[in-house]
Protein backbone atom coordinates (compact mmCIF):
# COMPACT_ATOMS: atom_id res chain seq x y z
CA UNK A 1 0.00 0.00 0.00
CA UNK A 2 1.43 3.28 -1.08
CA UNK A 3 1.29 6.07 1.52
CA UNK A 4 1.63 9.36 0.56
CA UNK A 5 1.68 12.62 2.68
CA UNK A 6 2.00 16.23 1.41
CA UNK A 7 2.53 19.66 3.45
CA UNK A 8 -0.24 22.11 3.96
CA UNK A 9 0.36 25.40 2.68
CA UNK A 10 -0.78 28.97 1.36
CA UNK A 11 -0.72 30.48 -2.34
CA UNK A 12 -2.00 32.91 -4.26
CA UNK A 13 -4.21 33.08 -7.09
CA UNK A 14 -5.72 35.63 -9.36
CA UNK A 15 -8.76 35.87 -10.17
CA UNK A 16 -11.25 37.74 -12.96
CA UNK A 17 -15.15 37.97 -13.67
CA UNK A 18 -17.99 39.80 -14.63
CA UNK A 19 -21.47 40.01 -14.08
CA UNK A 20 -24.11 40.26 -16.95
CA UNK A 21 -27.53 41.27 -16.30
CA UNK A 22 -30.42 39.30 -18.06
CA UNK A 23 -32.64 41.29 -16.72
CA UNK A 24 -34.42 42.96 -13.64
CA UNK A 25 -33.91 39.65 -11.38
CA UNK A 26 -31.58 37.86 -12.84
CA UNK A 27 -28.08 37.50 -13.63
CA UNK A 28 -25.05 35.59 -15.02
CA UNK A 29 -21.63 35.35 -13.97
CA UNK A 30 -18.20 34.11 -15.38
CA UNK A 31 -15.03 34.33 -13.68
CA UNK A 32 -11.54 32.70 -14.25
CA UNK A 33 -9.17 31.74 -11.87
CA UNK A 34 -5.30 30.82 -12.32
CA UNK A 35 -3.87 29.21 -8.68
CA UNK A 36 -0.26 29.03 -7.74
CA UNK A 37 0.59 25.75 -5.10
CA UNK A 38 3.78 24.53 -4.28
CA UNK A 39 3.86 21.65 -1.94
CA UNK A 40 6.33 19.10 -0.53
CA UNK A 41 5.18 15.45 -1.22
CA UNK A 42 6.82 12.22 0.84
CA UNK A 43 5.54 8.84 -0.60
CA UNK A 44 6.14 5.45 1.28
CA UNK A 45 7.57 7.64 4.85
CA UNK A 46 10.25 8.95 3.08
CA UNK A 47 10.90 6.74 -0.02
CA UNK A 48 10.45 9.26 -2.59
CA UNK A 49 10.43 12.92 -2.23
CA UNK A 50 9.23 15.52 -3.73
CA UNK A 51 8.39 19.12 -4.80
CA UNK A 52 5.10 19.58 -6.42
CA UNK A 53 3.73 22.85 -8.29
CA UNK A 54 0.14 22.63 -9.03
CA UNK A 55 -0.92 25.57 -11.24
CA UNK A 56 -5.10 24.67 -12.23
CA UNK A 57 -6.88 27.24 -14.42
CA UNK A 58 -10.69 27.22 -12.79
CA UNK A 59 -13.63 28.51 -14.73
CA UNK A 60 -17.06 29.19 -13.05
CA UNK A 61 -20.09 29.96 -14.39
CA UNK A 62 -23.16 31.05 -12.11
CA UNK A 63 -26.78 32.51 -12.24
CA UNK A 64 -27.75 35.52 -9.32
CA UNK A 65 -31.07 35.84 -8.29
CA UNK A 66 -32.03 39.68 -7.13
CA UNK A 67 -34.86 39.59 -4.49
């Protein structure tokens, strides 16, 4: 059985969306995100090591709902 533990840690990320308006009520929203992670990786307690960058472009879509 492989075991594999990574470190916790903090990034940044930018991020950019806009809001269109359908109409009185209702919207729609797209936004983009690029992430930055870096993270130490041990596999096996030691076995293999390792420095990981994880770099995910996220897109979201959404609907808003004015009340």
């Amino acid at each position: 059985m492989t075991v594999v533990s990574y470190e916790d840690n903090f990034s940044w990320a930018l991020q950019a969306g806009i809001d269109i308006g359908i109409n009185e009520r209702w919207a729609i929203n797209f936004d983009l995100k690029k992430a930055y992670l870096s993270s130490d990786v041990n596999l096996n307690n030691g076995a293999i090591l390792a420095d990981v960058d994880l770099d995910p472009w996220v897109f979201g879509i959404g609907f808003a709902y004015r009340f």
